[in-house]
Protein backbone atom coordinates (compact mmCIF):
# COMPACT_ATOMS: atom_id res chain seq x y z
CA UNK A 1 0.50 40.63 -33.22
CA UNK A 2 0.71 37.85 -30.45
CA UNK A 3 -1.42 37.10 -27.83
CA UNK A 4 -0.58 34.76 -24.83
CA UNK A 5 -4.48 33.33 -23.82
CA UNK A 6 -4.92 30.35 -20.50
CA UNK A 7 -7.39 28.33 -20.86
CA UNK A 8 -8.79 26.64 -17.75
CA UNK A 9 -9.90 23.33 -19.41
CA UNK A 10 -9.17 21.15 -16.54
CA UNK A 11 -11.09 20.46 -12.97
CA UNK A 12 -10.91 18.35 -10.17
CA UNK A 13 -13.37 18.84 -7.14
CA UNK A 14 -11.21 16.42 -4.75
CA UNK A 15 -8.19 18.67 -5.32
CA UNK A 16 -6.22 19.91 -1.56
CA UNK A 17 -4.68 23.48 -3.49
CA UNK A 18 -2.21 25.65 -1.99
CA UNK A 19 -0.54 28.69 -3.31
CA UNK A 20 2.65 28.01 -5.58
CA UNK A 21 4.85 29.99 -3.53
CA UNK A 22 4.80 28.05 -0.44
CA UNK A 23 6.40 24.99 -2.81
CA UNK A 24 9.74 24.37 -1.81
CA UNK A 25 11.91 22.38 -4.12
CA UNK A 26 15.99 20.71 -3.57
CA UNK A 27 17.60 17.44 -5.48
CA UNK A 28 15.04 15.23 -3.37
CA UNK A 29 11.88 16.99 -4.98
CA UNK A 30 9.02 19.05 -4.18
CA UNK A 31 8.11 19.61 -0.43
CA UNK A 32 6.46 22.03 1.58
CA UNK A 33 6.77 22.50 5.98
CA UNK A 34 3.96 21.38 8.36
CA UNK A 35 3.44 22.21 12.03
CA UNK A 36 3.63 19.01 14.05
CA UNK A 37 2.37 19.47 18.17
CA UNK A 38 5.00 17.19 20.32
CA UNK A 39 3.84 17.44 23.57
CA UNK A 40 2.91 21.70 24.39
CA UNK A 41 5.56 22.71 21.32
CA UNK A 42 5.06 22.75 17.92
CA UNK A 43 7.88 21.42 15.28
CA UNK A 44 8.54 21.96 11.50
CA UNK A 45 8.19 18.63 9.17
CA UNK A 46 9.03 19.00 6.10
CA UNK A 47 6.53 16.93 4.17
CA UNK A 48 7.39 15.81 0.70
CA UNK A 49 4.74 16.47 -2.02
CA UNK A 50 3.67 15.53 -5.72
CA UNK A 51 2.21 18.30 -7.38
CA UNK A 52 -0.19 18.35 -10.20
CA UNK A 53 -1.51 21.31 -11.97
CA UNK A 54 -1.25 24.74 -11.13
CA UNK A 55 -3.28 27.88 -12.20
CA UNK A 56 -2.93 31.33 -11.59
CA UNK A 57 -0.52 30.97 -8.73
CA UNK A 58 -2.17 27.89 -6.85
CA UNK A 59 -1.42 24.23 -7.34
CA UNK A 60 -2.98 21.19 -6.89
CA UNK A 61 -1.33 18.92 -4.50
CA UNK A 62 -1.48 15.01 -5.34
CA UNK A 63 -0.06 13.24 -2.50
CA UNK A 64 2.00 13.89 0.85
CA UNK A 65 -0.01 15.70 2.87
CA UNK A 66 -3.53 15.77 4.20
CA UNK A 67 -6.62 17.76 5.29
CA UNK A 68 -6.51 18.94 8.51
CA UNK A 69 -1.97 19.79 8.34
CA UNK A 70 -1.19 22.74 9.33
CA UNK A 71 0.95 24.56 6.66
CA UNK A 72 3.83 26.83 7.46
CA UNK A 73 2.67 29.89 5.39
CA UNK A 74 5.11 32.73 7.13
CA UNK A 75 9.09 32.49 7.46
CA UNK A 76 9.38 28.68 5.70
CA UNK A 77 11.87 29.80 3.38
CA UNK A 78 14.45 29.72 6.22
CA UNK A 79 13.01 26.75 8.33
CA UNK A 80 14.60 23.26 8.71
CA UNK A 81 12.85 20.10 10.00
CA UNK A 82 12.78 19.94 13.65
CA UNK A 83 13.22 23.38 14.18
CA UNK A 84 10.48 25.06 16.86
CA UNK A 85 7.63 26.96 15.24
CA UNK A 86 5.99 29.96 17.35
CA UNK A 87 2.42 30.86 16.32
């Protein structure tokens, strides 16, 4: 018999977490797409990222983006930086 057990030894109450699927990844690294206002329209960034540990489908983000972004959480998987975003 085998049995596959995670253990959640590890904490870190400063952590900014997302869900893993919003990760994007290409030969550059890890990044994710932000909602930038220019002017009265709002534009995709894509924001490079360095993750840290993940857990049951979230992961801890490390650096490249900040409190307060807004993340691109609906249609990102075929958005390109610059590209107009429509709330």
């Amino acid at each position: 018999m085998i049995a596959y057990i995670k253990i959640k030894d590890y904490t870190n109450e400063k952590a900014f977490c997302i869900p893993v699927n919003y990760v994007q990844s290409n030969q550059d690294g890890k990044f994710i797409y932000v909602a930038k206002q220019n002017g009265n329209e709002w534009t995709a960034e894509r924001k490079m990222i360095k993750t840290g540990m993940d857990y049951n489908g979230i992961i801890e983000i490390l650096e490249g983006i900040t409190p307060g972004e807004n993340i691109i959480t609906s249609g990102f998987q075929n958005l390109n930086g610059g590209e107009k975003v429509v709330f």
